[in-house]
N, C-alpha and C. Protein backbone atom coordinates (compact mmCIF):
# COMPACT_ATOMS: atom_id res chain seq x y z
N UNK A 1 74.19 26.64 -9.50
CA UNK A 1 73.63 25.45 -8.86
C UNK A 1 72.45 25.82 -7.95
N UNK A 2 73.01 26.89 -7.00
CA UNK A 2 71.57 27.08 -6.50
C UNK A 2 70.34 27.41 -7.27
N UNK A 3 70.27 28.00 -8.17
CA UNK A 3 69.31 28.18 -8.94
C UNK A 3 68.17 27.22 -9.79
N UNK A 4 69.37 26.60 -10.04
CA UNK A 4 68.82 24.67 -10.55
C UNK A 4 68.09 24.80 -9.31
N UNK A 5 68.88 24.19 -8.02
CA UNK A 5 68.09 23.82 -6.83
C UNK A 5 66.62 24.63 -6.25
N UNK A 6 66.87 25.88 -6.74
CA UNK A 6 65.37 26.90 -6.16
C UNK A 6 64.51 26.41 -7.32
N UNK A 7 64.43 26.32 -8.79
CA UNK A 7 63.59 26.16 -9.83
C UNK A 7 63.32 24.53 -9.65
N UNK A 8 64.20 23.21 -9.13
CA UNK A 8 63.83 22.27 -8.68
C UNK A 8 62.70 21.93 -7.87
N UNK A 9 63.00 23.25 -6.57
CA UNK A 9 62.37 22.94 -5.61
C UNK A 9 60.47 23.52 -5.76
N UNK A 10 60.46 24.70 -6.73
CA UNK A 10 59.58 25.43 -7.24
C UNK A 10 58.73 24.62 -8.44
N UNK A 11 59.65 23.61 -9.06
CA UNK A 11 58.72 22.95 -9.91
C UNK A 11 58.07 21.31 -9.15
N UNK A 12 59.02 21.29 -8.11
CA UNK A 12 58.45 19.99 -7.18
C UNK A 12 57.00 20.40 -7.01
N UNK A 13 57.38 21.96 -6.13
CA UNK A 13 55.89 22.37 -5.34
C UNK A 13 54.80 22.25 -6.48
N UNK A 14 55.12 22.78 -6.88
CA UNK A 14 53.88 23.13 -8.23
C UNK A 14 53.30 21.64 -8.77
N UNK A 15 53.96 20.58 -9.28
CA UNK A 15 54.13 19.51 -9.43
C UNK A 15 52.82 19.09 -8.37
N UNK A 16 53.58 18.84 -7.15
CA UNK A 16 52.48 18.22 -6.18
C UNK A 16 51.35 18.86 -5.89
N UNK A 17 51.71 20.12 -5.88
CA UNK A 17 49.79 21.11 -6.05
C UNK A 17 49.13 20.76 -7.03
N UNK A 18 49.81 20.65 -7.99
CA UNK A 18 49.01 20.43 -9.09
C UNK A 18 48.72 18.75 -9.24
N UNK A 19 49.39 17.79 -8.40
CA UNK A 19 48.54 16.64 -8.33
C UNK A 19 47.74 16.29 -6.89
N UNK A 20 47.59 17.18 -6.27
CA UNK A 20 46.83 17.29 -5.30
C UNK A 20 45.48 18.05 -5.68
N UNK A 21 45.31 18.87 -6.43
CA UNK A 21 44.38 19.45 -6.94
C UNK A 21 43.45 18.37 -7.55
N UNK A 22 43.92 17.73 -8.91
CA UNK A 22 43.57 16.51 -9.60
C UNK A 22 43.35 15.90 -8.68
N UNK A 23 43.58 15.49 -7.63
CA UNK A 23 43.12 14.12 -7.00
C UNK A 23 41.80 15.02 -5.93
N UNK A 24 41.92 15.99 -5.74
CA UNK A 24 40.52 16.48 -4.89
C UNK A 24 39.55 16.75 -5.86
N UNK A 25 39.70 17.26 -7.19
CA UNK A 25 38.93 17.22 -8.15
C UNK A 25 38.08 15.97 -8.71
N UNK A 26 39.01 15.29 -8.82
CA UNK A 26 38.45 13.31 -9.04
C UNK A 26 38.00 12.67 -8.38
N UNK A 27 38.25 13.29 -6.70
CA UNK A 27 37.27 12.46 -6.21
C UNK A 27 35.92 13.63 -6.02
N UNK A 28 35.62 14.65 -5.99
CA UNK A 28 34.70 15.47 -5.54
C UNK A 28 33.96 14.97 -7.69
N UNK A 29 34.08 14.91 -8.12
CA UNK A 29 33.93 14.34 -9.49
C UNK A 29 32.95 13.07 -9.43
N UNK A 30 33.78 11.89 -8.36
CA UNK A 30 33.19 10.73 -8.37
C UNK A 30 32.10 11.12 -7.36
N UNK A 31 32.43 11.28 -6.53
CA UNK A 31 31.04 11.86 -5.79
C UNK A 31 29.73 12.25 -6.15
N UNK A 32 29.84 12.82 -7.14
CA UNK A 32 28.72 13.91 -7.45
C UNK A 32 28.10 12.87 -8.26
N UNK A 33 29.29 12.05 -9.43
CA UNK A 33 28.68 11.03 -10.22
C UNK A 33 27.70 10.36 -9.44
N UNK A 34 28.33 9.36 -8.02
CA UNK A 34 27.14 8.82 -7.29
C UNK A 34 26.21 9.32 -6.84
N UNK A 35 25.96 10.56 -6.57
CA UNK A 35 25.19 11.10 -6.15
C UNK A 35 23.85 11.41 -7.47
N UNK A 36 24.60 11.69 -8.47
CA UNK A 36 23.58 11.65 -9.79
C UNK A 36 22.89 10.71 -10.17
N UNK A 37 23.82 9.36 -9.80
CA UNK A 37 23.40 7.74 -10.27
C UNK A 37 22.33 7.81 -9.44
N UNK A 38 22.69 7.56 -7.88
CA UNK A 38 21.64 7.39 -6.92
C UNK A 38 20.44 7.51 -6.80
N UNK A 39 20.22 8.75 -7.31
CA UNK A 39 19.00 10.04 -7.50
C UNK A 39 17.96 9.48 -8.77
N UNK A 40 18.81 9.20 -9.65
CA UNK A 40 18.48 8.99 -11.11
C UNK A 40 17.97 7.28 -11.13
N UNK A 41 18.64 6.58 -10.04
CA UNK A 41 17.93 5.72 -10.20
C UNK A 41 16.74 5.16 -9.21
N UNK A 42 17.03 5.80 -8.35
CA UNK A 42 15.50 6.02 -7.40
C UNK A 42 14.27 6.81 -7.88
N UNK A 43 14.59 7.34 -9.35
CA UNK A 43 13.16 7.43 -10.10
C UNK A 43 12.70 6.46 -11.19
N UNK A 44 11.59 5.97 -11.29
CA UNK A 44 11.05 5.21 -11.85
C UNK A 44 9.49 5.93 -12.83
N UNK A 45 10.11 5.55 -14.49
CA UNK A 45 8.49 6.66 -15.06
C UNK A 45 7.53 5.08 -15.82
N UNK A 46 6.41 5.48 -15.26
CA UNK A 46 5.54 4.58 -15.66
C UNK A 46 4.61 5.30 -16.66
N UNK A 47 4.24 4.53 -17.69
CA UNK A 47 3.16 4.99 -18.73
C UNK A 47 1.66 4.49 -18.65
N UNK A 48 1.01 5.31 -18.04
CA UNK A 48 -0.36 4.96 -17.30
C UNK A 48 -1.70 5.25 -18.14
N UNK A 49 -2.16 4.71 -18.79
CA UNK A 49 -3.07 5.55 -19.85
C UNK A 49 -2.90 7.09 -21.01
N UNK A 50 -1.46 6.04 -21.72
CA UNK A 50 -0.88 7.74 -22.06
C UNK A 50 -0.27 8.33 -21.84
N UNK A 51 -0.06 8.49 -20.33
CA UNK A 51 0.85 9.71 -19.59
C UNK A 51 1.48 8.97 -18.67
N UNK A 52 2.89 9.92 -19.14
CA UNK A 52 4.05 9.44 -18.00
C UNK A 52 4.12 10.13 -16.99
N UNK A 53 4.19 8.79 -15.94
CA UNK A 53 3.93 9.29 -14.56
C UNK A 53 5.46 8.87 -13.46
N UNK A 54 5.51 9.83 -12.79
CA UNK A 54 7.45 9.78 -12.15
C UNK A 54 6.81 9.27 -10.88
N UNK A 55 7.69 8.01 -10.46
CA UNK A 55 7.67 7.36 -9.44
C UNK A 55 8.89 7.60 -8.66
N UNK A 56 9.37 7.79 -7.69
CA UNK A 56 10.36 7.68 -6.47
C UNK A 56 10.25 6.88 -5.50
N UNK A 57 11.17 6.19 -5.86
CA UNK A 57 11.59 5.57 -4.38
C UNK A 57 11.56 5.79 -2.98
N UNK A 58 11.20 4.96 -1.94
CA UNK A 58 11.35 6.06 -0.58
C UNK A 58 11.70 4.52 0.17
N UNK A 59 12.09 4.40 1.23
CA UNK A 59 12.11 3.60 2.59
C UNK A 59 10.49 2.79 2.98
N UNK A 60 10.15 1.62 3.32
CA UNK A 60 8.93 1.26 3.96
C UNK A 60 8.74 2.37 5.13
N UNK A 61 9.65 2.46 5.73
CA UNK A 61 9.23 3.54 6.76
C UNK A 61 8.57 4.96 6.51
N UNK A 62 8.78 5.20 5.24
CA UNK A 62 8.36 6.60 4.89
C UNK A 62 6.91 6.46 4.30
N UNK A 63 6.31 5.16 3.81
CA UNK A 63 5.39 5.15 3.81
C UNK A 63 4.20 3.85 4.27
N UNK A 64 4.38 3.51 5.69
CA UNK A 64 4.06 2.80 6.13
C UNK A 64 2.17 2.70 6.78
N UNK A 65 2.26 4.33 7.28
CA UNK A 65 0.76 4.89 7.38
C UNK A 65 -0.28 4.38 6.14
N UNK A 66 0.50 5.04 4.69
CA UNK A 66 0.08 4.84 3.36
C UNK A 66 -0.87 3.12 2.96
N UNK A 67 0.58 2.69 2.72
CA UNK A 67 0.49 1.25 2.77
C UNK A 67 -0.19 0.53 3.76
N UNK A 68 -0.75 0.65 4.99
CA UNK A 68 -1.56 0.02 5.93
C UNK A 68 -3.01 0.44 5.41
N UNK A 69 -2.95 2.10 5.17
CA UNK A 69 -4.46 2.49 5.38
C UNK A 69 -5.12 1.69 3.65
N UNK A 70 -4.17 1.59 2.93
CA UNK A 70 -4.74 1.01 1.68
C UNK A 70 -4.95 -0.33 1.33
N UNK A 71 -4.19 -0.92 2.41
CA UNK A 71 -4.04 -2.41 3.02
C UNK A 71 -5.67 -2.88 3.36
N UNK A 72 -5.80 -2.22 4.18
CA UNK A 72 -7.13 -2.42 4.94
C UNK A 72 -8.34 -1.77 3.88
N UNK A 73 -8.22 -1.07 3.06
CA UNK A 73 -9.44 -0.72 2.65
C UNK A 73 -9.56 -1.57 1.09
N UNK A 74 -8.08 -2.33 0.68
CA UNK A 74 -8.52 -3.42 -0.28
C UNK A 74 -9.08 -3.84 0.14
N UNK A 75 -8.66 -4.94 1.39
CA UNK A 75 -9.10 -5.99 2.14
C UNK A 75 -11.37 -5.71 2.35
N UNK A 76 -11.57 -4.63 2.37
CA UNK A 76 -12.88 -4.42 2.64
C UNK A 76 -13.41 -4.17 1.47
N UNK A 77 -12.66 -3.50 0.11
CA UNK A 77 -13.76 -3.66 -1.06
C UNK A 77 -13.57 -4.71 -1.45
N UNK A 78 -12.83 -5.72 -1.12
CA UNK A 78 -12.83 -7.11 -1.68
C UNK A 78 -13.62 -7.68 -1.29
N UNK A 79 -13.76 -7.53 0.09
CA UNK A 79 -14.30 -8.78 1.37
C UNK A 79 -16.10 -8.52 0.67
N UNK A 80 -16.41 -7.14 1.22
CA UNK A 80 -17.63 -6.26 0.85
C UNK A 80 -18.50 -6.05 -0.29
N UNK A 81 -17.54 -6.33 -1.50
CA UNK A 81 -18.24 -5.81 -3.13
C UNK A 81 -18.72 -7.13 -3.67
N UNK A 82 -20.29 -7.38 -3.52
CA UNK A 82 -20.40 -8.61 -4.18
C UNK A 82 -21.52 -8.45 -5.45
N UNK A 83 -21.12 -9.54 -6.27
CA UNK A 83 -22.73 -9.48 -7.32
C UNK A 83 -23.02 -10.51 -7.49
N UNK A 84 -24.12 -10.77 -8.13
CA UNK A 84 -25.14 -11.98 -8.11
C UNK A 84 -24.33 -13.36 -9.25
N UNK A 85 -22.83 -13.37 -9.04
CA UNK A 85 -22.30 -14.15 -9.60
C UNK A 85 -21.24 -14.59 -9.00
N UNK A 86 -21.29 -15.87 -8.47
CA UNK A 86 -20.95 -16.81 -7.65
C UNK A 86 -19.54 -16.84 -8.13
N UNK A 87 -19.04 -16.38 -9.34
CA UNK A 87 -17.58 -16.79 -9.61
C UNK A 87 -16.66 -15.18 -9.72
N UNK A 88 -17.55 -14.22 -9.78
CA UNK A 88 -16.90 -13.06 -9.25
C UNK A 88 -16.93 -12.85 -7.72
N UNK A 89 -18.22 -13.90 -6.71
CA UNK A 89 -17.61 -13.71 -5.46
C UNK A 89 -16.66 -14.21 -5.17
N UNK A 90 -16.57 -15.78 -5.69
CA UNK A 90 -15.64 -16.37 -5.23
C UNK A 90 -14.39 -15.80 -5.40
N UNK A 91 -13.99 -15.17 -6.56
CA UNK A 91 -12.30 -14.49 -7.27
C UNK A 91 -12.41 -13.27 -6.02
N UNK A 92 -13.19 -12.32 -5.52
CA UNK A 92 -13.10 -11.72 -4.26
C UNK A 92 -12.81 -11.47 -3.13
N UNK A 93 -13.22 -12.79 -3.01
CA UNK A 93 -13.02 -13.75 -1.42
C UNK A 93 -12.11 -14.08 -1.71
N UNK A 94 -11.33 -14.77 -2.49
CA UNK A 94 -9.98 -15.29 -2.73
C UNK A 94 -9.09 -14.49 -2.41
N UNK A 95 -9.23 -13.26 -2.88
CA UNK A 95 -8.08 -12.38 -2.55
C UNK A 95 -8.02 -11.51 -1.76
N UNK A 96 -9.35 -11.61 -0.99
CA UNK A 96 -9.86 -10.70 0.38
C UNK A 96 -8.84 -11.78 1.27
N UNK A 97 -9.07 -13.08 0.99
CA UNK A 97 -8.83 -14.08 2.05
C UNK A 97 -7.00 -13.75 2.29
N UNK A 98 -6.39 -13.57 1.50
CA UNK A 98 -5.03 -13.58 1.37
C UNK A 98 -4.70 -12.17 2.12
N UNK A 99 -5.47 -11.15 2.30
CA UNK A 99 -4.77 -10.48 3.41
C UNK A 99 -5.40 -9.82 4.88
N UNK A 100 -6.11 -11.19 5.19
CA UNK A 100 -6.50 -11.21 6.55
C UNK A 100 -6.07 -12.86 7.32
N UNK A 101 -6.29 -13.22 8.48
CA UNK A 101 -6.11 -14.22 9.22
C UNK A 101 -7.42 -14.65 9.44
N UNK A 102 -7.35 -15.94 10.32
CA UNK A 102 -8.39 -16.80 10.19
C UNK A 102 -9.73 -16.46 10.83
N UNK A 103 -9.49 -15.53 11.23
CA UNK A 103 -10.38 -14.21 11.55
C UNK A 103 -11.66 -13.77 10.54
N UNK A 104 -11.37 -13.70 9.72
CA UNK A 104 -11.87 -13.16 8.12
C UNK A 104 -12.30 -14.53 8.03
N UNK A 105 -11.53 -15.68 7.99
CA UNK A 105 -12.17 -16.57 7.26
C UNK A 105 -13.48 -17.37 8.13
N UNK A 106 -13.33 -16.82 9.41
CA UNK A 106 -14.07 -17.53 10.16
C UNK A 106 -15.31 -16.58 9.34
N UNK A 107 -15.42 -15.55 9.69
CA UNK A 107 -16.77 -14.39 9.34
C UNK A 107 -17.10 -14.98 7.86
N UNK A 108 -16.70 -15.04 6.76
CA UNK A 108 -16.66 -15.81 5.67
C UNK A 108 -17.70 -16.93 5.83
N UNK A 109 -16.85 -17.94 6.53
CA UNK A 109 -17.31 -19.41 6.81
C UNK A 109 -18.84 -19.22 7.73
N UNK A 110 -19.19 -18.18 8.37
CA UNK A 110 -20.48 -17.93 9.10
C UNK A 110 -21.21 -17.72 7.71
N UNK A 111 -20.79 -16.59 7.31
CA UNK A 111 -22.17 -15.77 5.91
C UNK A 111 -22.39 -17.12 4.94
N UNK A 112 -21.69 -17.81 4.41
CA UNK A 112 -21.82 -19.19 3.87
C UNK A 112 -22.67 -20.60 4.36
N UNK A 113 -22.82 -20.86 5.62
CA UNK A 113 -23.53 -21.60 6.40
C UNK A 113 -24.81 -21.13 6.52
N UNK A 114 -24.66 -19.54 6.66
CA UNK A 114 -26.35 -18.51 6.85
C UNK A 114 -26.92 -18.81 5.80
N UNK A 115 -25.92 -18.91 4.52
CA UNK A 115 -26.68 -18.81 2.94
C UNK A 115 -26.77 -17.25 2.69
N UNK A 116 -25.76 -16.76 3.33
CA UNK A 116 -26.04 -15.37 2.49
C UNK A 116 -25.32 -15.11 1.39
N UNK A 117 -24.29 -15.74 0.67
CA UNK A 117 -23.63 -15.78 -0.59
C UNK A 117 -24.98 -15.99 -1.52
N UNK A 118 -25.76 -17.13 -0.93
CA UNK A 118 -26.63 -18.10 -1.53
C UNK A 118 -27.84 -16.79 -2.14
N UNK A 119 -27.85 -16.37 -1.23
CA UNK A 119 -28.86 -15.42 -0.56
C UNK A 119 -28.85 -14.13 -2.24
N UNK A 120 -27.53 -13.77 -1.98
CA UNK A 120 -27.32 -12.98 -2.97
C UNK A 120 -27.27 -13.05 -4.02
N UNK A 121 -26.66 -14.23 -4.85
CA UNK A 121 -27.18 -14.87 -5.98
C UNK A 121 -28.31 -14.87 -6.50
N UNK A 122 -29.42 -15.81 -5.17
CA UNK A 122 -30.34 -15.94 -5.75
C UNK A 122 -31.82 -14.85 -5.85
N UNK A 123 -31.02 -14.25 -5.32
CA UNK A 123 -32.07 -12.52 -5.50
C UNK A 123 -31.56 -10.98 -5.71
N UNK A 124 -30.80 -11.55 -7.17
CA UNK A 124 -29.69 -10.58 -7.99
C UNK A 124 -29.43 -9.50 -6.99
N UNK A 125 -29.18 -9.43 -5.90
CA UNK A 125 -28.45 -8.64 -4.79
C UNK A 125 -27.13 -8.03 -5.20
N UNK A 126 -26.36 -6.55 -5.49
CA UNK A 126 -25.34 -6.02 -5.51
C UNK A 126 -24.67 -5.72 -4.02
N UNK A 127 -23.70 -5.51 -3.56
CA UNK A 127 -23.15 -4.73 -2.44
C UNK A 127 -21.89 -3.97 -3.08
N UNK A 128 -22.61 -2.92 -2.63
CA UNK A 128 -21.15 -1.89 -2.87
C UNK A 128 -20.42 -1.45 -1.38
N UNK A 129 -19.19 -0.74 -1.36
CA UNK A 129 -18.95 -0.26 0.14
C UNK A 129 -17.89 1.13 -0.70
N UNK A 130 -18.09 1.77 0.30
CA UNK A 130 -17.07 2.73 0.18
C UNK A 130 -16.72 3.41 1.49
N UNK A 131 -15.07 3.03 1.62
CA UNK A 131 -15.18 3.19 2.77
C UNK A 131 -14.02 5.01 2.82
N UNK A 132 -14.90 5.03 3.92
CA UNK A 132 -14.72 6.40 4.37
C UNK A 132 -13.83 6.91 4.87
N UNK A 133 -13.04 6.53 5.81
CA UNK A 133 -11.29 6.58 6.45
C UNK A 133 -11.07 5.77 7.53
N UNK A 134 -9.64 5.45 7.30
CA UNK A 134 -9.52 4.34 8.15
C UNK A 134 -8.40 5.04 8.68
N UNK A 135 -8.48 4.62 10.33
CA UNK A 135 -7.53 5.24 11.06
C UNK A 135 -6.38 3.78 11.62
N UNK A 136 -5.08 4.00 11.79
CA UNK A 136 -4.17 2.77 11.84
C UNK A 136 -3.26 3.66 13.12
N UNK A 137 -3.11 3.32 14.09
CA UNK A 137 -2.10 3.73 14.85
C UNK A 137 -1.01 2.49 14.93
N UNK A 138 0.14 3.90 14.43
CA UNK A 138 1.40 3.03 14.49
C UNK A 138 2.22 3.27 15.44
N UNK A 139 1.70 3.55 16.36
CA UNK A 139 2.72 3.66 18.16
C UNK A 139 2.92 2.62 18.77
N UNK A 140 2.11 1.39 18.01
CA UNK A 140 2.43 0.00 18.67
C UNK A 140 2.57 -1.07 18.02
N UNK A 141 2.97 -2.09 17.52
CA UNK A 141 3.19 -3.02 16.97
C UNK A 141 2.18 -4.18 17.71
N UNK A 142 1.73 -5.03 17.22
CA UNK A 142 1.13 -4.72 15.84
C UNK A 142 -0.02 -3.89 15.90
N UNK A 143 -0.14 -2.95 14.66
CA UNK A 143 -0.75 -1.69 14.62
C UNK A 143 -2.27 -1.72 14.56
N UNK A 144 -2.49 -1.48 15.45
CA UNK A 144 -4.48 -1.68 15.75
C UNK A 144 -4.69 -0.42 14.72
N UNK A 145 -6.00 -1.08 13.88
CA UNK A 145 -6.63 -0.47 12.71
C UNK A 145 -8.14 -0.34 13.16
N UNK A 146 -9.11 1.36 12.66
CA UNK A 146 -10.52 1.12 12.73
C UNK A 146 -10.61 1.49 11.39
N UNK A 147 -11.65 0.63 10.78
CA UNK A 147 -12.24 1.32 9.04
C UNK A 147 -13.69 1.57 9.64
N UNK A 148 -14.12 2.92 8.66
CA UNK A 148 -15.55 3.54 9.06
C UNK A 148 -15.54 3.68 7.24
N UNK A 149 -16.96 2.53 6.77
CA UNK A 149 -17.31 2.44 5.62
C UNK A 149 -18.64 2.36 5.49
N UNK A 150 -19.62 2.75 4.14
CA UNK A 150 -20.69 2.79 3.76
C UNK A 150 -21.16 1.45 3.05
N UNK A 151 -22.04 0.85 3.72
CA UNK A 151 -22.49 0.02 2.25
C UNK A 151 -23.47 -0.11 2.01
N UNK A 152 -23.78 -0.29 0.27
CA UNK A 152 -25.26 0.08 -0.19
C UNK A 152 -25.59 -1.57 -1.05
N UNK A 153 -26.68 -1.97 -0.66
CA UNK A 153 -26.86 -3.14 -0.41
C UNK A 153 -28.10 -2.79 -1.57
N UNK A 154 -28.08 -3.23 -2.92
CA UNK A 154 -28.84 -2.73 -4.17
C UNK A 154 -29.75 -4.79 -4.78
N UNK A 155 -31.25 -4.03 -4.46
CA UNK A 155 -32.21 -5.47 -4.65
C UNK A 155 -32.57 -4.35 -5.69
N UNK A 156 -33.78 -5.36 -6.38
CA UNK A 156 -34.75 -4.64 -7.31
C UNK A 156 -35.84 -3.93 -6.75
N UNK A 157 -36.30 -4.37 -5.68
CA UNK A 157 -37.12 -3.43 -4.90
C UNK A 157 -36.67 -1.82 -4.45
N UNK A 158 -35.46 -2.30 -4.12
CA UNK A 158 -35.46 -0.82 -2.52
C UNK A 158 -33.78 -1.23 -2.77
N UNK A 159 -32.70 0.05 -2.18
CA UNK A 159 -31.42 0.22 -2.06
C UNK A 159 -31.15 0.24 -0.41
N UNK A 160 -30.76 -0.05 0.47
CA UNK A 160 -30.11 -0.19 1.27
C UNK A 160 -28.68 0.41 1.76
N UNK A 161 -28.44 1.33 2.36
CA UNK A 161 -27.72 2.04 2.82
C UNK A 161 -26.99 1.33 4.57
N UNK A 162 -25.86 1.27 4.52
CA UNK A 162 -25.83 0.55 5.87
C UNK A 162 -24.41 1.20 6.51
N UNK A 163 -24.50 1.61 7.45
CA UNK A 163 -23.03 1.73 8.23
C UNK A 163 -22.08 0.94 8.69
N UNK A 164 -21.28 0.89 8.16
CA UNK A 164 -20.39 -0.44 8.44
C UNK A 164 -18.84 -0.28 9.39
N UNK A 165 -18.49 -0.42 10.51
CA UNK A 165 -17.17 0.08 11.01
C UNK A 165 -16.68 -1.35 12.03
N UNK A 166 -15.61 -1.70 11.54
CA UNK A 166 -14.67 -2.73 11.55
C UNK A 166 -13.78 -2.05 12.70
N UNK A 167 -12.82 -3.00 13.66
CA UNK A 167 -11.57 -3.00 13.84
C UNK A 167 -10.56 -4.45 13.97
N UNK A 168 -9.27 -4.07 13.85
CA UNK A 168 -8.42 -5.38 13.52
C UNK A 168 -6.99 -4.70 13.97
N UNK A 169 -5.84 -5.94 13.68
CA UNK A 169 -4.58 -5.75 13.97
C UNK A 169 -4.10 -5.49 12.49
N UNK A 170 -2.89 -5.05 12.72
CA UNK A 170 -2.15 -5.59 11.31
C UNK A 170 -0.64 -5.90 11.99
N UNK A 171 -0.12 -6.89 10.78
CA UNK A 171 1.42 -7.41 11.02
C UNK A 171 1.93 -7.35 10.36
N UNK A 172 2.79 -7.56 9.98
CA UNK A 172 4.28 -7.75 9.00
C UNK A 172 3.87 -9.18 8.78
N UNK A 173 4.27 -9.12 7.33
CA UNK A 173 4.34 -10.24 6.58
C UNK A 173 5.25 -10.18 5.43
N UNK A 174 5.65 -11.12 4.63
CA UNK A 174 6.62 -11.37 3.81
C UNK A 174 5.61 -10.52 2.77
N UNK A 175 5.75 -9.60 1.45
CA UNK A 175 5.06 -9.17 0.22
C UNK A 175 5.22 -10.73 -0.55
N UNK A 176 3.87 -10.13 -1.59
CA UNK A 176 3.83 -11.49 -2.31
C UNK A 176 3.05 -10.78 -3.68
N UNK A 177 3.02 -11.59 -4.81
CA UNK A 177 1.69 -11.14 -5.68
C UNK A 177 0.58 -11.13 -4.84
N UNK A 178 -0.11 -11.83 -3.81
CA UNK A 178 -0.96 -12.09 -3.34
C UNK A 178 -1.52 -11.05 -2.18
N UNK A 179 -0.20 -10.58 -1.93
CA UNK A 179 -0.24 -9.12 -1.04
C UNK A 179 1.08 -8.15 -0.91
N UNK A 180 0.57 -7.52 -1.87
CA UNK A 180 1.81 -6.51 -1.98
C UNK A 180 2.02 -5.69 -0.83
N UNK A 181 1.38 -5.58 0.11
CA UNK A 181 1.54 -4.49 1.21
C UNK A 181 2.45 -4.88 2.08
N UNK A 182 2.24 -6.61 2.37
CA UNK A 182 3.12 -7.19 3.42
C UNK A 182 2.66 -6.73 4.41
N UNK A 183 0.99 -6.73 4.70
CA UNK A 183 0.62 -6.56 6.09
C UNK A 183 -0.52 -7.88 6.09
N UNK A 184 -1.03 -8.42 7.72
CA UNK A 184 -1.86 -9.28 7.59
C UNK A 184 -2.79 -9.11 8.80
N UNK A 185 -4.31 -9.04 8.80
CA UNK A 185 -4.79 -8.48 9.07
C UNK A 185 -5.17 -9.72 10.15
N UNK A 186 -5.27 -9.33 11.30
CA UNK A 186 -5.52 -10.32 12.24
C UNK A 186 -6.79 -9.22 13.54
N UNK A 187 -7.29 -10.20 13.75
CA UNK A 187 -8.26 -9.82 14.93
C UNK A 187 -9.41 -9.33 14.70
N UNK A 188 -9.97 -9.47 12.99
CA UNK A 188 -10.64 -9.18 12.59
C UNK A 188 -11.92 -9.02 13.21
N UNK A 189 -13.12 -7.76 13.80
CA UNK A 189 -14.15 -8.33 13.59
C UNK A 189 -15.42 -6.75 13.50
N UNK A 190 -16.45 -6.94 13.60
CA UNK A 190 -17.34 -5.73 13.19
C UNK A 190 -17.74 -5.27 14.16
N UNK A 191 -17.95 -4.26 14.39
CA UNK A 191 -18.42 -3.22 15.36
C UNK A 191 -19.72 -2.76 14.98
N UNK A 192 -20.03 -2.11 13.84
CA UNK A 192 -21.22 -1.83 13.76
C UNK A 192 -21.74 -2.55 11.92
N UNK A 193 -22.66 -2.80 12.39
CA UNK A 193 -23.53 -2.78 10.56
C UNK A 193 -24.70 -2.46 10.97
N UNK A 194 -25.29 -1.58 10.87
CA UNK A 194 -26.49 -1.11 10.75
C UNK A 194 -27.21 -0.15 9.58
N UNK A 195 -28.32 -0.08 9.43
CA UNK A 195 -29.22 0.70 8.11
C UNK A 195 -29.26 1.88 8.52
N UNK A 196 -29.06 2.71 7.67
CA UNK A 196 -29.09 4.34 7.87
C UNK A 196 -29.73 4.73 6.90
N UNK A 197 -30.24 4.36 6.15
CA UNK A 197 -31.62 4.33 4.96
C UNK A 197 -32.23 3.47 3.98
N UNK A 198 -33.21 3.97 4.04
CA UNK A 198 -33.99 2.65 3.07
C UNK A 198 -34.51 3.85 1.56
N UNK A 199 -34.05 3.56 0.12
CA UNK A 199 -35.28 4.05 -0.55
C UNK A 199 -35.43 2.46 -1.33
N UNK A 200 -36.87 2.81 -1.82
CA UNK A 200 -37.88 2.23 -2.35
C UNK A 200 -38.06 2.32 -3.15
N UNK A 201 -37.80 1.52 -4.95
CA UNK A 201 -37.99 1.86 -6.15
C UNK A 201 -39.14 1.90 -6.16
């Protein structure tokens, strides 16, 4: 009898080690699964001209610098890039207008009254800008922005070269098609535009 009882007690132990094992195994198992899912699905591959390109996921917070400084420099090749066709300015302005405040639209509503839309039309006028870096400090809400940009202001005569440097706010806003950044640009106004060369066809 004792013997029954020692090989009882020896196949209990074993028994429960051995379903204690299984159950630290199954869950260190499920774990890893989520951890694979997680990973696997915070990458995203896009096919971009051909080539697949790996996207990751991250937090707004991780790229918030990003998203502001590119915020602001749509907002200026939109506002900025015009040609002598009244329905590519207008599609411009449209979507310049959607991520600034009434700020922008006031400056807008001035160049329109001057006739300088008019202006450009009617003396096949290009504007290009390229802007150069824009600095955004995010130590304060809402995050005061400066852009330092070029613009070359192209007649048939002569090209125009001009310095152009802006500052503004930015805010939080809901994302939209209309502005994917979910920032809105308030306090808009110019600091400098001035000519930094003239050539002469």
């Amino acid at each position: 009898m004792k013997n029954i009882e020692t090989a009882f007690q020896h196949v209990r132990s074993f028994t429960i080690a051995v379903v204690i094992a299984a159950a630290v195994i199954s869950c260190y198992t499920v774990y890893q699964c989520k951890t694979l899912i997680a990973a696997v699905q915070s990458r995203i591959y896009i096919l971009y001209n051909g080539k697949v390109l790996e996207a990751l996921e991250a937090d707004r917070k991780d790229n918030v610098a990003v998203e502001a400084r590119d915020h602001v420099k749509t907002f200026h090749e939109l506002f900025f890039t015009l040609d002598p066709d009244d329905k590519v300015i207008r599609a411009n302005l449209t979507k310049a207008l959607y991520l600034a405040d009434e700020s922008a639209k006031r400056e807008y509503d001035n160049l329109s009254e001057n006739g300088y839309y008019a202006n450009v039309i009617a003396g096949n006028i290009s504007q290009q800008i390229k802007v150069d870096s824009v600095s955004v400090d995010l130590r304060n809400y809402p995050y005061a922005f400066r852009c330092y940009a070029t613009q070359s202001i192209i007649r048939t005569t002569s090209t125009v070269t001009r310095s152009l440097v802006t500052q503004g706010e930015l805010r939080n806003v809901s994302r939209s098609d209309n502005n994917p950044h979910g920032f809105l640009i308030q306090r808009w106004e110019t600091l400098e535009n001035r000519d930094i060369k003239v050539i002469n066809h």
